[in-house]
Protein backbone atom coordinates (compact mmCIF):
# COMPACT_ATOMS: atom_id res chain seq x y z
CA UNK A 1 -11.82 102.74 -68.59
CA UNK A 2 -13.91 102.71 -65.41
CA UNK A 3 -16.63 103.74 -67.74
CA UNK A 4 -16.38 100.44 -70.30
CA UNK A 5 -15.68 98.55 -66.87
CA UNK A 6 -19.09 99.86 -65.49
CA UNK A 7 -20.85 99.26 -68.56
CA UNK A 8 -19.60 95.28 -69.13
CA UNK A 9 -20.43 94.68 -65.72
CA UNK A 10 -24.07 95.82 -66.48
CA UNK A 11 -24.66 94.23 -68.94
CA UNK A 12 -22.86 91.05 -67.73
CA UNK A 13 -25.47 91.21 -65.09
CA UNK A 14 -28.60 91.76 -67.61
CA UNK A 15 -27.67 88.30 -69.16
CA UNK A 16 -27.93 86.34 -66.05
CA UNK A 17 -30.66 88.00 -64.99
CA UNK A 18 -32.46 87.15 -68.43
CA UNK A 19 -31.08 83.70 -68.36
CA UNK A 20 -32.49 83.41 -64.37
CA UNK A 21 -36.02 84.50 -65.84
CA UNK A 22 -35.96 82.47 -68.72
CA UNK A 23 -35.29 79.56 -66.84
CA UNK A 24 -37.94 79.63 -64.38
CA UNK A 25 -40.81 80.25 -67.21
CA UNK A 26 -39.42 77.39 -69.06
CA UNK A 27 -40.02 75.09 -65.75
CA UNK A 28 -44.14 76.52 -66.10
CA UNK A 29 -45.86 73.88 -68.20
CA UNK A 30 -48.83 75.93 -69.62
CA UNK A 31 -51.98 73.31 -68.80
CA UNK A 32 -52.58 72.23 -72.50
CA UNK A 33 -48.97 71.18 -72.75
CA UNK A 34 -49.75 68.59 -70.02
CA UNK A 35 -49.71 64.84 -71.05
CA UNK A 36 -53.01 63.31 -70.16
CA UNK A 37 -52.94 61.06 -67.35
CA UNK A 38 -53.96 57.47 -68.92
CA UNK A 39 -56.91 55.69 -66.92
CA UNK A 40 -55.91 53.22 -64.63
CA UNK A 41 -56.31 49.41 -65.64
CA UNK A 42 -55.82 46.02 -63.86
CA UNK A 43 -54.82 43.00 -65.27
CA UNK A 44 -54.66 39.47 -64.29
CA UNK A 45 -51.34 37.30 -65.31
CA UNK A 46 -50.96 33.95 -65.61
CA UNK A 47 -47.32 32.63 -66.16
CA UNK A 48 -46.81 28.81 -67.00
CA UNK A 49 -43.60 27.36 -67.01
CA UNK A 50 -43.76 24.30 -69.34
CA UNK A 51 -40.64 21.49 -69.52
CA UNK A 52 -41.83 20.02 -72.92
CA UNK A 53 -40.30 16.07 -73.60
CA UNK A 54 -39.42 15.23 -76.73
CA UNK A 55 -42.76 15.05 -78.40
CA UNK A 56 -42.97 18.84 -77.68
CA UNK A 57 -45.79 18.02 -75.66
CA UNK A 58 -45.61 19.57 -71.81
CA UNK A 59 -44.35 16.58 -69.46
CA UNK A 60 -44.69 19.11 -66.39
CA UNK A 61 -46.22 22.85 -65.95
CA UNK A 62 -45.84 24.95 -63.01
CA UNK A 63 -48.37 28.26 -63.02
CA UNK A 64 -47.61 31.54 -61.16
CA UNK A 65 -50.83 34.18 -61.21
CA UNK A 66 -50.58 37.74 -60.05
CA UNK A 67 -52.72 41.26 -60.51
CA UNK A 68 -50.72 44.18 -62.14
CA UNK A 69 -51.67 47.06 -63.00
CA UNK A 70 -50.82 49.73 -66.10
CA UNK A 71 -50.67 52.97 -63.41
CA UNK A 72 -47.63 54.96 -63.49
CA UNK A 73 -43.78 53.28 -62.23
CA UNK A 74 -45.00 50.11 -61.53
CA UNK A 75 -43.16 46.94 -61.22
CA UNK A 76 -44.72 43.86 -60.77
CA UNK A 77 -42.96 40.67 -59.76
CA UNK A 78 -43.16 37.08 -58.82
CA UNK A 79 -41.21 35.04 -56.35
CA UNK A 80 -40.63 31.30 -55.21
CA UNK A 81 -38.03 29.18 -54.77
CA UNK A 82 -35.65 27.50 -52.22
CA UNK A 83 -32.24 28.59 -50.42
CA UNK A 84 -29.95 25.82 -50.95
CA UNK A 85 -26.80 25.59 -48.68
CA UNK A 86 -23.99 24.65 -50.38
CA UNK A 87 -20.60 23.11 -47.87
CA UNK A 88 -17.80 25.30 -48.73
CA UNK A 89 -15.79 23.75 -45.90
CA UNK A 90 -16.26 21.70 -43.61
CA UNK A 91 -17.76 24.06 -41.08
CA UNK A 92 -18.95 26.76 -43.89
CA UNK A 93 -22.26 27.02 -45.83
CA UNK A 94 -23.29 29.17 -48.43
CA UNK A 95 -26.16 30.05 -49.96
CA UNK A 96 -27.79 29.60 -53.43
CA UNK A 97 -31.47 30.75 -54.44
CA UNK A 98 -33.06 28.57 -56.71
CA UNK A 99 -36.54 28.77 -57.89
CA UNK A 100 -38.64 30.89 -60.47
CA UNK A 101 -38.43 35.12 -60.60
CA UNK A 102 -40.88 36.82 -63.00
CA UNK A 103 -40.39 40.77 -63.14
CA UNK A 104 -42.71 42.90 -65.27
CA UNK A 105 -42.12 46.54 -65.99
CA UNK A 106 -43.90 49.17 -68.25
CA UNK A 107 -47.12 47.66 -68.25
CA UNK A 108 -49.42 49.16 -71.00
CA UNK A 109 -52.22 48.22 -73.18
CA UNK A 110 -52.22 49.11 -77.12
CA UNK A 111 -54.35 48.31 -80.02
CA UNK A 112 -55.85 45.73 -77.81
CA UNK A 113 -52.71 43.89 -76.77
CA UNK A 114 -50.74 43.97 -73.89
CA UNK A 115 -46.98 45.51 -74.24
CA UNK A 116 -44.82 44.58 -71.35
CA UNK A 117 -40.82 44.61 -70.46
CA UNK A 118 -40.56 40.87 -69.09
CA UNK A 119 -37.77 39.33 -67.08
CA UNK A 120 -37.78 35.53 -66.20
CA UNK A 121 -35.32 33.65 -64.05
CA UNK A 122 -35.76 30.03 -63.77
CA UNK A 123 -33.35 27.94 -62.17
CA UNK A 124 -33.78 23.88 -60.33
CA UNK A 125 -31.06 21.40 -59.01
CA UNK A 126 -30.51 18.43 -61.13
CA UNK A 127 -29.20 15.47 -60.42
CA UNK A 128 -26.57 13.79 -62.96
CA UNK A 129 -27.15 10.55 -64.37
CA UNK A 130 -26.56 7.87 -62.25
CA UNK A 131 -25.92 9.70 -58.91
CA UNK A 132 -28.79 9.63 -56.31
CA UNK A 133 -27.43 12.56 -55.19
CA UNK A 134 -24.61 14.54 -56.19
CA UNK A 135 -21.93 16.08 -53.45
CA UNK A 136 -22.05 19.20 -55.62
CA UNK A 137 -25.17 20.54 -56.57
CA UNK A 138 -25.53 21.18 -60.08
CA UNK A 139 -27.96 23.85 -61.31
CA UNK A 140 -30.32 24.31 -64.21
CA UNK A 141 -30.68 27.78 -65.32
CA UNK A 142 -32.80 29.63 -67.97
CA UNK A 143 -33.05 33.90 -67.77
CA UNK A 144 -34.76 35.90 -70.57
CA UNK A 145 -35.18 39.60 -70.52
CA UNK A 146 -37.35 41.32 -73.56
CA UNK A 147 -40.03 43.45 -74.59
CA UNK A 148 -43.06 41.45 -75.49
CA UNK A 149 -46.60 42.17 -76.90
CA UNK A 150 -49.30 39.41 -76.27
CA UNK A 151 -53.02 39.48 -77.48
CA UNK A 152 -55.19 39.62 -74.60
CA UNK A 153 -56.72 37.03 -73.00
CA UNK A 154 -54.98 34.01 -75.14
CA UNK A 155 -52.50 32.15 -73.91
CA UNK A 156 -49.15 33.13 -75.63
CA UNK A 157 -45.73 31.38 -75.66
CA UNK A 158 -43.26 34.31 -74.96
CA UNK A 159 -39.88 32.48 -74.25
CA UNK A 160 -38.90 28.87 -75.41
CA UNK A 161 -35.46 27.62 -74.84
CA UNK A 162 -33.55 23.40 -75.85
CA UNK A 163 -33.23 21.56 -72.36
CA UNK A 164 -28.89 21.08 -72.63
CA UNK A 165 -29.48 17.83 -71.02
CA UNK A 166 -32.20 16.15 -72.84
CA UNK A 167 -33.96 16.06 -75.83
CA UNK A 168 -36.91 18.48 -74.29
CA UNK A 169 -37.30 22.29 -73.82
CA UNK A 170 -38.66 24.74 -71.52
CA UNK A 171 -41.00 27.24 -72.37
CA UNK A 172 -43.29 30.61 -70.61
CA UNK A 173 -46.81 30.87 -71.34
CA UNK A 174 -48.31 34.22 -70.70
CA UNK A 175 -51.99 34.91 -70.25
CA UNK A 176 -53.04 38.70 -69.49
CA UNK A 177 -57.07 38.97 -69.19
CA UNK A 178 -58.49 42.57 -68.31
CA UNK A 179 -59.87 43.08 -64.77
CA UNK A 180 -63.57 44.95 -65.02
């Protein structure tokens, strides 16, 4: 009995030592396993928001430019816009951003084209119809998140939504031109 005991223990211990050897050679990466690190490359972005009237022709633009780059975990991102305070009694304020937020992630060129994960927030006050000024502001608001691929250096329309007001739209242009 002590014997079998003795013996299970043993070999109880072999496995983890195994197991404890295994696992650290499995950590070692032999060199030629090793992804290749991609070469750095810069990029300059041009974002235009267009409000289109009901021509489809742009009736007012806005452009936001930035540098990004494809190097490893970066996020790019864009921001402007106002805090509005909003009464929520008659000694309290609170706070709402408004404005435009562009966020780019997994920047990365392929087959000559520029694949990026793109996030757009673009929100404005508007005034109703017929008040100079209303007591409660109400706000405009368009968000799109997606993976996109754009050609480089043309401009691109990568979002286009129906204003819910009007007979117009909104739309993001996207221009990515390679930095040398």
């Amino acid at each position: 009995m002590k014997r079998t005991l003795m013996l299970c223990c043993v070999g109880l211990l072999a496995v983890v030592c195994c197991r404890i050897v295994l696992a650290q050679e499995d950590g070692k990466a032999p060199d030629a396993a090793k992804a290749p690190e991609l070469p750095v490359h810069f990029y300059h972005l041009e974002f235009v928001v267009q409000e289109l009237g009901t021509d489809g022709k742009p009736v007012n633009s806005r452009s936001y430019t930035t540098m990004l780059s494809n190097g490893r975990g970066f996020v790019g991102s864009i921001r402007t816009g106002s805090r509005v305070p909003i009464q929520t009694s008659p000694s309290a304020f609170q706070y709402m951003d408004v404005g435009v937020n562009f966020d780019v992630r997994n920047l990365r060129e392929t087959n000559g084209k520029l694949a990026i994960d793109l996030a757009a927030d673009i929100s404005s006050l508007a005034t109703p119809a017929g008040m100079s000024q209303p007591s409660t502001p109400v706000t405009r608001n368009n968000k799109w998140q997606a993976p996109i691929l754009i050609p480089l250096s043309k401009p691109t329309v990568v979002f286009t939504s129906d204003s819910l007001d009007t007979k117009g739209a909104m739309q993001v242009v996207v221009t990515a031109t390679p930095l040398q």
